[in-house]
Protein backbone atom coordinates (compact mmCIF):
# COMPACT_ATOMS: atom_id res chain seq x y z
CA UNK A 1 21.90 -32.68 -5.98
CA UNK A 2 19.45 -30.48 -4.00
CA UNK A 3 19.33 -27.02 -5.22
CA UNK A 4 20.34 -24.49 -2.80
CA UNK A 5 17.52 -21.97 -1.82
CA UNK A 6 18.65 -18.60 -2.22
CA UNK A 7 16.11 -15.37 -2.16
CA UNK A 8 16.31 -12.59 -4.85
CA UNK A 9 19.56 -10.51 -3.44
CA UNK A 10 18.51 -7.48 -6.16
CA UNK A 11 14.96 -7.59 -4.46
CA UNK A 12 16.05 -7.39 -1.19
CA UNK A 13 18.69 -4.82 -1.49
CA UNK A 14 16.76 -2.34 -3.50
CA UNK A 15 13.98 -3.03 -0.45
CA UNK A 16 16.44 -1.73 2.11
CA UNK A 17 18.11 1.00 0.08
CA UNK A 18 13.97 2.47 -0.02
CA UNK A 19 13.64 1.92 3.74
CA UNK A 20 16.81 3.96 4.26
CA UNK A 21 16.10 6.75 1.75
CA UNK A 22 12.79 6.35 3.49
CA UNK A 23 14.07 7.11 7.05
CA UNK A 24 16.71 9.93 5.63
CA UNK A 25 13.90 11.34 4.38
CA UNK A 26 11.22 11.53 7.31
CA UNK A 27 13.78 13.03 9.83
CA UNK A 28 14.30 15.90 7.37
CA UNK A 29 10.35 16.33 6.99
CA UNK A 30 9.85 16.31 10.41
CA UNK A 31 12.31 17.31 12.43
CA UNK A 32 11.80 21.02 12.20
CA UNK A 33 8.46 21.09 12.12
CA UNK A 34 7.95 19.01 15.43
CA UNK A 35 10.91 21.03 17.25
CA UNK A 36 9.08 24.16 16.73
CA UNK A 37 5.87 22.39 18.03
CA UNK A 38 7.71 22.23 20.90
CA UNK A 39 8.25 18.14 20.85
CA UNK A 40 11.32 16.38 20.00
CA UNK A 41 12.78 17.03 16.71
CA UNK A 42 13.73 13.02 16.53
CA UNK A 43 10.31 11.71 17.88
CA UNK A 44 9.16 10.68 14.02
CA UNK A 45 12.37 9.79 13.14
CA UNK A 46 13.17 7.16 16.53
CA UNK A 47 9.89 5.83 15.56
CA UNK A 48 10.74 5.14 12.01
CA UNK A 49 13.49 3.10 12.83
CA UNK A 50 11.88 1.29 15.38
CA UNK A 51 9.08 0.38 13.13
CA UNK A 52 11.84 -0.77 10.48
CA UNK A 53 14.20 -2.46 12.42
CA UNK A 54 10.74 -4.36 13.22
CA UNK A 55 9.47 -4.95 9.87
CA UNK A 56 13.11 -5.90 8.79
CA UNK A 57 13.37 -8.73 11.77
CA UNK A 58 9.84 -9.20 10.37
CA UNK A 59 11.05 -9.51 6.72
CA UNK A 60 14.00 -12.08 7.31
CA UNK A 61 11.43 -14.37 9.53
CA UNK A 62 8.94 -14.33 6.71
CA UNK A 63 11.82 -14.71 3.97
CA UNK A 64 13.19 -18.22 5.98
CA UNK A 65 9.35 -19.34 6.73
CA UNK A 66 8.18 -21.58 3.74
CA UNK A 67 5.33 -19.71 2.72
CA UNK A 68 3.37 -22.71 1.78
CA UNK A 69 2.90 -23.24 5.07
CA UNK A 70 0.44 -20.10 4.88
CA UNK A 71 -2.02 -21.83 2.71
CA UNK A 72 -3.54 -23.67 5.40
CA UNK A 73 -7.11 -22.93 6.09
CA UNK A 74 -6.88 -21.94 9.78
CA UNK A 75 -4.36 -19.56 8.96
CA UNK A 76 -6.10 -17.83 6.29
CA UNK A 77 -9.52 -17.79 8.12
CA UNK A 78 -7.79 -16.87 11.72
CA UNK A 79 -6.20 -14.21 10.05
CA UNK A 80 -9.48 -12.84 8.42
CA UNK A 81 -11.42 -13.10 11.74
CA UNK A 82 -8.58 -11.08 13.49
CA UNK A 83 -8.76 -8.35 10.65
CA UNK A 84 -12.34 -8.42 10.97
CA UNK A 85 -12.99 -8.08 14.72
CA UNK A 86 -10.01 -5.12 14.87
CA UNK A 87 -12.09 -3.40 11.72
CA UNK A 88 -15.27 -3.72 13.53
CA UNK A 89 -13.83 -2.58 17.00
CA UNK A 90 -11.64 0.70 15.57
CA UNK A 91 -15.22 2.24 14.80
CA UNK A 92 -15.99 2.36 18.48
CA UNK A 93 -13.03 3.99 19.37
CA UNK A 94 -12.21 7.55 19.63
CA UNK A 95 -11.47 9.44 16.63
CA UNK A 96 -8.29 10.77 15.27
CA UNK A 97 -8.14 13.30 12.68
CA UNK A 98 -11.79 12.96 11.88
CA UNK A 99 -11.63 9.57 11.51
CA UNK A 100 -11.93 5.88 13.66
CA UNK A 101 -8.57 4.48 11.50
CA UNK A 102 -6.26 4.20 14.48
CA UNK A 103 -6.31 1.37 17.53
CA UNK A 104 -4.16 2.78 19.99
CA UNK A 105 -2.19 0.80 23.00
CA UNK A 106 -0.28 2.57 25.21
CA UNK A 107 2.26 5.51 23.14
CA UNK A 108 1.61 2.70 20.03
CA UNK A 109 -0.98 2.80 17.72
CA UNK A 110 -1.71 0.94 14.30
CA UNK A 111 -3.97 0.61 11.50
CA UNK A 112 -6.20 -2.42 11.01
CA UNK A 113 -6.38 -1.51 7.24
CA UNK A 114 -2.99 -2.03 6.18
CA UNK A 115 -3.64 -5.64 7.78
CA UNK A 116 -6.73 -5.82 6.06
CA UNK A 117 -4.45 -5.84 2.81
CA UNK A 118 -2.27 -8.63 3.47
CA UNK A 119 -5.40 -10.83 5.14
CA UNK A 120 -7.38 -9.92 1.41
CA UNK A 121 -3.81 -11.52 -0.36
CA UNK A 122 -3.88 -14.64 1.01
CA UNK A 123 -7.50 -15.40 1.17
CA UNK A 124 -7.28 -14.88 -2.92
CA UNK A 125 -4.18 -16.84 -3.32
CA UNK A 126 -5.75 -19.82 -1.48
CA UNK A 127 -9.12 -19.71 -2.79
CA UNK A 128 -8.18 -19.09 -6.37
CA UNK A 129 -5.06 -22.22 -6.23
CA UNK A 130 -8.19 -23.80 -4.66
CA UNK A 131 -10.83 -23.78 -7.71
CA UNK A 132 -8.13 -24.09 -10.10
CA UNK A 133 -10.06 -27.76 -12.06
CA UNK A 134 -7.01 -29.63 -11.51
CA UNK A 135 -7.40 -28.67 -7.62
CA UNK A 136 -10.77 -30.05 -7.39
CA UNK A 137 -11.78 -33.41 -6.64
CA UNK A 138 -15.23 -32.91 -6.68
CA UNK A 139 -15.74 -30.91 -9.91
CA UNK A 140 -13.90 -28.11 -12.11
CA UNK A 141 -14.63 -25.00 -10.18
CA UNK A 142 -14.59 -21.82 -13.22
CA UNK A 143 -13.87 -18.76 -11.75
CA UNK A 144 -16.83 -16.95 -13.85
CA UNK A 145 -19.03 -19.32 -12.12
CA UNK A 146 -20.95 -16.28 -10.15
CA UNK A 147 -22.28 -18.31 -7.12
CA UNK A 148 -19.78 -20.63 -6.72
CA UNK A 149 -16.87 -18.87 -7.32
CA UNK A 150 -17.23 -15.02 -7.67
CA UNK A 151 -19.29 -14.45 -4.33
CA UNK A 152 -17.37 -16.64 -2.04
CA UNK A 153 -14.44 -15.04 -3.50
CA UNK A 154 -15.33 -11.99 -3.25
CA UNK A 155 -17.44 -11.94 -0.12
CA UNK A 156 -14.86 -11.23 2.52
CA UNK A 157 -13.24 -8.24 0.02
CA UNK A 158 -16.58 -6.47 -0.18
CA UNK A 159 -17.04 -6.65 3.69
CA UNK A 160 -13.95 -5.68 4.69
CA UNK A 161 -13.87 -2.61 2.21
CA UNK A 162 -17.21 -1.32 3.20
CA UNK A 163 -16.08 -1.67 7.15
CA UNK A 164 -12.70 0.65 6.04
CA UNK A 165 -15.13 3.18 4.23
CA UNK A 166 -16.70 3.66 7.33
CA UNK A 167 -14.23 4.79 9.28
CA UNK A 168 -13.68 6.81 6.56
CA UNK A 169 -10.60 5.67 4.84
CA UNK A 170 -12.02 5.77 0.55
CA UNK A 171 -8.42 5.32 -0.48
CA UNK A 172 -7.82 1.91 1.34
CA UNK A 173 -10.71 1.09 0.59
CA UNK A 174 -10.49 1.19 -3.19
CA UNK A 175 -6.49 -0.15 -2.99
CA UNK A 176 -8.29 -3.19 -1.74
CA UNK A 177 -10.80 -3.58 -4.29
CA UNK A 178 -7.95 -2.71 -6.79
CA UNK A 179 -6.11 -6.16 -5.68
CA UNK A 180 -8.70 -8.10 -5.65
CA UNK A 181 -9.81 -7.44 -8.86
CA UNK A 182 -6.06 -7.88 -10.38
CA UNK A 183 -6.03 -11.42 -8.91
CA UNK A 184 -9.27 -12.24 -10.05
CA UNK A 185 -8.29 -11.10 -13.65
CA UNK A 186 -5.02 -12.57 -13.88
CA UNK A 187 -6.76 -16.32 -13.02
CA UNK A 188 -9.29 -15.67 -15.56
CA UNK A 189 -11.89 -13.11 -14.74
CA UNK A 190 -14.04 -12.81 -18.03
CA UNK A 191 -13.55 -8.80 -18.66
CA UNK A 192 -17.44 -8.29 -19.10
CA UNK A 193 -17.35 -9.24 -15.76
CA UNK A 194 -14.53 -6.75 -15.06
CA UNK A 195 -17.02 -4.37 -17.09
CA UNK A 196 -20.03 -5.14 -14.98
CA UNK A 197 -18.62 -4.37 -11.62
CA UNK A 198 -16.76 -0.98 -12.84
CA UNK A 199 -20.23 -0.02 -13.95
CA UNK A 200 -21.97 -0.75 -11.18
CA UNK A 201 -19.30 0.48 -8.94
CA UNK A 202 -19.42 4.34 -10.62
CA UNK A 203 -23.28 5.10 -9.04
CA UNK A 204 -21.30 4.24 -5.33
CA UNK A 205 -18.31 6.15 -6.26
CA UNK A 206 -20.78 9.52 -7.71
CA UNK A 207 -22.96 9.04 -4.25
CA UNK A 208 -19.41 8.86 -2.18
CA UNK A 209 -18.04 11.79 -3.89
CA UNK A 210 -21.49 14.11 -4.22
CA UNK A 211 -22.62 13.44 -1.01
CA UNK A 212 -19.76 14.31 1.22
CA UNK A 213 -18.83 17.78 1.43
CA UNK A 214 -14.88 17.70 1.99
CA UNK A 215 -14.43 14.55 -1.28
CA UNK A 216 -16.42 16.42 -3.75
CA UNK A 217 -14.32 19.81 -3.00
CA UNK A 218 -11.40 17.46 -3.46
CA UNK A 219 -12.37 16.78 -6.64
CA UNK A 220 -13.12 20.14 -7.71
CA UNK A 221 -9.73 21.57 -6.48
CA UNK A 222 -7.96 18.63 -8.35
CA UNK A 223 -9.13 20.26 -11.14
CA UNK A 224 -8.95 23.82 -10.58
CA UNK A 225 -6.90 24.24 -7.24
CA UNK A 226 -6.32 27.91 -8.16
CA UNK A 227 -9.84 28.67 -7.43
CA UNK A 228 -9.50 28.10 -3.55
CA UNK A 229 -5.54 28.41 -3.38
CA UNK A 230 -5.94 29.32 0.77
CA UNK A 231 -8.53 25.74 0.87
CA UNK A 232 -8.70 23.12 -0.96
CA UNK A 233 -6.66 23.33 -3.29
CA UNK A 234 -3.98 24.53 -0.77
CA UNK A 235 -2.22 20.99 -0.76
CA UNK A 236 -2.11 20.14 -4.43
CA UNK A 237 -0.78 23.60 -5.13
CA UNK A 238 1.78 23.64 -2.40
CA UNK A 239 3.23 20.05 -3.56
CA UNK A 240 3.62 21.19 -7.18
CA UNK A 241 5.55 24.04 -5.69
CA UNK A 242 8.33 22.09 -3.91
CA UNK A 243 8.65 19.95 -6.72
CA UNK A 244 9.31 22.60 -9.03
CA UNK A 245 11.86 24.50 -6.59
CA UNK A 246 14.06 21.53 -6.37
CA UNK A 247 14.68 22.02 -10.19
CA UNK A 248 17.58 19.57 -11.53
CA UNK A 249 19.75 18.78 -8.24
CA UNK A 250 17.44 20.47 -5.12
CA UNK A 251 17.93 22.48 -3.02
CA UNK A 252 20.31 20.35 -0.56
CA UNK A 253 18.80 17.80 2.16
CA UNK A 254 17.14 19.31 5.06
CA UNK A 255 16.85 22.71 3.20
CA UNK A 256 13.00 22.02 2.16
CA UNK A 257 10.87 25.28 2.69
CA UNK A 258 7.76 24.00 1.52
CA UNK A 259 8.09 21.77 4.81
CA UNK A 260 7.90 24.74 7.19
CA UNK A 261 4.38 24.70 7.85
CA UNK A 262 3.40 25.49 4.10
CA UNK A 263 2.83 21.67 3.04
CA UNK A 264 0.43 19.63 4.67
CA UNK A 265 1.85 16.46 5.93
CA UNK A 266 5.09 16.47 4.91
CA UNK A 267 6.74 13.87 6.24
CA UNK A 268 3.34 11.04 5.27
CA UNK A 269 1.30 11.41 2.37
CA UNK A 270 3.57 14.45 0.43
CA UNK A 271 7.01 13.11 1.53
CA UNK A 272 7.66 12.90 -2.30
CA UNK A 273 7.44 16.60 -2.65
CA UNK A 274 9.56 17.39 -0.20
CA UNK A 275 12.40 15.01 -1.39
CA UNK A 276 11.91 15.91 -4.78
CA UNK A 277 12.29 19.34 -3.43
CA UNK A 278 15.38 18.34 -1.59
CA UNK A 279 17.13 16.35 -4.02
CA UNK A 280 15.45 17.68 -7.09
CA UNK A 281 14.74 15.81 -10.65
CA UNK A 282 17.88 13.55 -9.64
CA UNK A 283 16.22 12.38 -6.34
CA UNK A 284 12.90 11.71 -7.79
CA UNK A 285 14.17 9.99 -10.63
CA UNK A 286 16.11 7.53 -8.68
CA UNK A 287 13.19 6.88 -6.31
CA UNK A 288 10.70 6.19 -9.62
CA UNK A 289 13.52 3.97 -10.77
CA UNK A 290 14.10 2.23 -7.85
CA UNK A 291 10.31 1.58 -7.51
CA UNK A 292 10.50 0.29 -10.85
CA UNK A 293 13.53 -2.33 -10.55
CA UNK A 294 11.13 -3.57 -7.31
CA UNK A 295 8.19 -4.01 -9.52
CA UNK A 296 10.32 -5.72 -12.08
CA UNK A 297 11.90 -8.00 -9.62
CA UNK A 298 8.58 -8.47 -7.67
CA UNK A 299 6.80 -9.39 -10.80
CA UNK A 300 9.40 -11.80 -11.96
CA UNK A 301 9.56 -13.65 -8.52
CA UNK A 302 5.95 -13.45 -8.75
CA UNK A 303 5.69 -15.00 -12.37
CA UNK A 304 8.33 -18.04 -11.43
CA UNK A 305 6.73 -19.45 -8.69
CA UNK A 306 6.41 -22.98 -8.63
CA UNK A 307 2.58 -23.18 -7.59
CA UNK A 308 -0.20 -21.22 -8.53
CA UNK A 309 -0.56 -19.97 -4.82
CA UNK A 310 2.64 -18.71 -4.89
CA UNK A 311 2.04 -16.63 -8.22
CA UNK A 312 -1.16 -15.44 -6.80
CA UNK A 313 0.70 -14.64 -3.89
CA UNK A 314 3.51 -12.59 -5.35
CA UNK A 315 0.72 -10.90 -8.00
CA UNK A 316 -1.26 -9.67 -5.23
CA UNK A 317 1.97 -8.39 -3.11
CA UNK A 318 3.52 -6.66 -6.46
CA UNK A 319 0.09 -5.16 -7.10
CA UNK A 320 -0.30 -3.95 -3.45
CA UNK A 321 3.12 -2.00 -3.56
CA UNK A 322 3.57 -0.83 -7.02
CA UNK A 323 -0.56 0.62 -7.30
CA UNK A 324 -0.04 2.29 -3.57
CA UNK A 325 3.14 3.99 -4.97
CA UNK A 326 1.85 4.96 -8.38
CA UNK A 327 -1.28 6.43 -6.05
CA UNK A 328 0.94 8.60 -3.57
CA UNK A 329 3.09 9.61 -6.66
CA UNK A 330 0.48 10.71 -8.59
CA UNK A 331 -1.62 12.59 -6.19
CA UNK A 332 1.62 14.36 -5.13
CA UNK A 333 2.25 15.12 -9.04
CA UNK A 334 -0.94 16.98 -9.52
CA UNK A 335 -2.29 13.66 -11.57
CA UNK A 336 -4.87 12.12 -9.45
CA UNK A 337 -7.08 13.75 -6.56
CA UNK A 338 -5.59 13.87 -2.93
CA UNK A 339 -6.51 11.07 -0.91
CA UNK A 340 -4.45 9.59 2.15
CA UNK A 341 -2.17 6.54 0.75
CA UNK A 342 1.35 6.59 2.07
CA UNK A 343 4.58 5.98 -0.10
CA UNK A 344 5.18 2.21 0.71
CA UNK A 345 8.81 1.96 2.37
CA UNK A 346 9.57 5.90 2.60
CA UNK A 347 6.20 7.80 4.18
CA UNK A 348 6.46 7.67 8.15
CA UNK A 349 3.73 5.29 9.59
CA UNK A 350 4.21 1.99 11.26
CA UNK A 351 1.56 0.18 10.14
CA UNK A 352 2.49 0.81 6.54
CA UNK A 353 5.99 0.15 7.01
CA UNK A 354 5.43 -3.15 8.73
CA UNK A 355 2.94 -4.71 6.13
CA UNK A 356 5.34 -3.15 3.41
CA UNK A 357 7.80 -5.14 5.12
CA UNK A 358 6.43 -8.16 6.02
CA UNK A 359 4.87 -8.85 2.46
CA UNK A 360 8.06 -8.43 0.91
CA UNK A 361 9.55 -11.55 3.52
CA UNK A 362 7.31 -13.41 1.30
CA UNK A 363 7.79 -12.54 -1.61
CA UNK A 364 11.28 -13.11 -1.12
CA UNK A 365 10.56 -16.36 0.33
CA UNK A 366 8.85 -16.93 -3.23
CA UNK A 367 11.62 -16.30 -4.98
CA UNK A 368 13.54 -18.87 -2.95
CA UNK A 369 11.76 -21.50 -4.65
CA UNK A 370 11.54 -19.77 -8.48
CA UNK A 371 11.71 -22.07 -11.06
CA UNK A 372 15.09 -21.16 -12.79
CA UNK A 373 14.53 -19.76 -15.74
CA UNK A 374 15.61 -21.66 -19.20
């Protein structure tokens, strides 16, 4: 008797329950702020829900769509060419906040390098299912075979990364370098080779840092933001503060000072501080728990797959989500530098929320077709 395909309920629920804490939480960063700018204080807010009611159409197409069907070579390499010709074209666009991230039609606008993520995901998972020995017909491909393996493989990462560092998004950049090298490890990546391109990645990183003004200050203020509390070390210093007045329980939803002009993006990159300032230790808690119990599940959908491209598949999703939030958590906790990443699910951006979204249809469509456990 046919087993009936049924997708990981836990997954899926604890997916929505973010999306809605996620929406709770951007009209209470936002709409103060943009009333008194004299906008609409539900502007961000009707465009969060538009965006998820999107990515959640999005999400239960993608969870019903075998995903085998993605494997095939014109989708993966139609898919790169799209990311790749919208990467190349946002740098001849006009700028927005300092930067060419943004490719704007009509009052929409998106960013080609949360695409660039997913496009990265599924190139890996084919091309690594495709060298596995047993794959090839021809010969046993080994994935520490530098010219046969490691530069094709890696090829279309490196390109894409350097084309996001130019426009200039560092963060993205190094999230996608960050998944690519998990899925290269977990199919067998030798670690000197691991070694190698960490140390001959840190002379790029020192010239990145050094050489532009606004990073290496960054870096300094991470370190000692008390030395230039009114620059820049103004945002690290005015996240740790509305995290520490929310104390155990907050100080009540909507009631966020910190979001009145004192912290800097409050309803994108520092969202966290303002909920954790809202609903205090209680409300961050849940939210690292809940990001947790998605890893978990994530992971374990990711793990039973029946193919390899599904496992690379679901490895490279997890590791998208789960490394993006440890990022944004971190940089709002005082533990790592600032740098732009969004919280995946609660921050307010569209693009974000719509590959968030549509890469968990997938993996949920993975877990469809687990093998049950024994």
């Amino acid at each position: 008797m046919p087993r009936i395909l049924q997708p990981d309920r836990k997954l899926l629920g604890v997916t929505l329950a973010l999306c809605l804490l996620g929406t709770v939480m951007v009209f209470s960063a936002s709409a103060v702020v943009t009333h008194e700018l004299g906008g609409s204080g539900y502007s961000f807010f009707l465009r969060q829900i538009v965006c998820m009611l999107l990515g959640i159409a999005g999400m239960f197409a993608l969870m019903n769509f075998d995903y085998r069907k993605l494997r095939q070579p014109r989708v993966i390499f139609i898919g790169l060419g799209v990311v790749f010709v919208l990467l190349i074209l946002v740098q001849f666009l006009d700028r927005s906040h300092e930067t060419h991230r943004w490719i704007r039609i009509g009052p929409a606008s998106f960013q080609p390098s949360e695409f660039a993520k997913l496009a990265v995901i599924l190139y890996l998972a084919w091309f690594l299912e495709l060298r596995k020995p047993w794959r090839s017909q021809r010969q046993s491909f080994d994935i520490n075979d530098p010219v046969h393996s490691l530069l094709p493989a890696l090829a279309p990462v490196l390109v894409m990364a350097a084309l996001i560092l130019a426009e200039p998004d560092m963060g993205t950049a190094c999230m996608l370098l960050l998944i690519a090298m998990v899925m290269l490890f977990v199919s067998g990546l030798s670690l000197r080779y691991l070694a190698g391109g960490v140390l001959a990645a840190l002379p790029v990183i020192y010239l990145l840092i050094v050489r532009v003004p606004y990073r290496y200050h960054r870096l300094m203020s991470f370190r000692h933001p008390e030395a230039d509390p009114q620059g820049y070390g103004f945002q690290l210093l005015q996240s740790l503060i509305a995290v520490g007045s929310g104390g155990f329980t907050g100080v009540g939803l909507m009631e966020s000072k910190q979001k009145l002009f004192y912290l800097p993006e409050p309803s994108t990159d520092f969202i966290y501080a303002v909920l954790a300032e809202e609903l205090g230790f209680i409300g961050g808690v849940t939210v690292l728990a809940l990001f947790a119990y998605w890893g978990w599940r994530a992971f374990r959908a990711a793990i039973q797959a029946p193919d390899d491209f599904g496992r690379y598949l679901g490895l490279g999703i997890t590791t998208m989500v789960v490394g993006q939030a440890l990022v944004n958590l971190s940089v709002v906790l005082g533990l790592m530098p600032t740098k732009g990443i969004p919280l995946p699910f609660i921050s307010y951006g569209g693009s974000s929320l719509l590959v968030m979204l549509l890469a968990t249809g997938v993996l949920l469509n993975i877990s469809q077709h687990a093998q049950p456990e024994e």
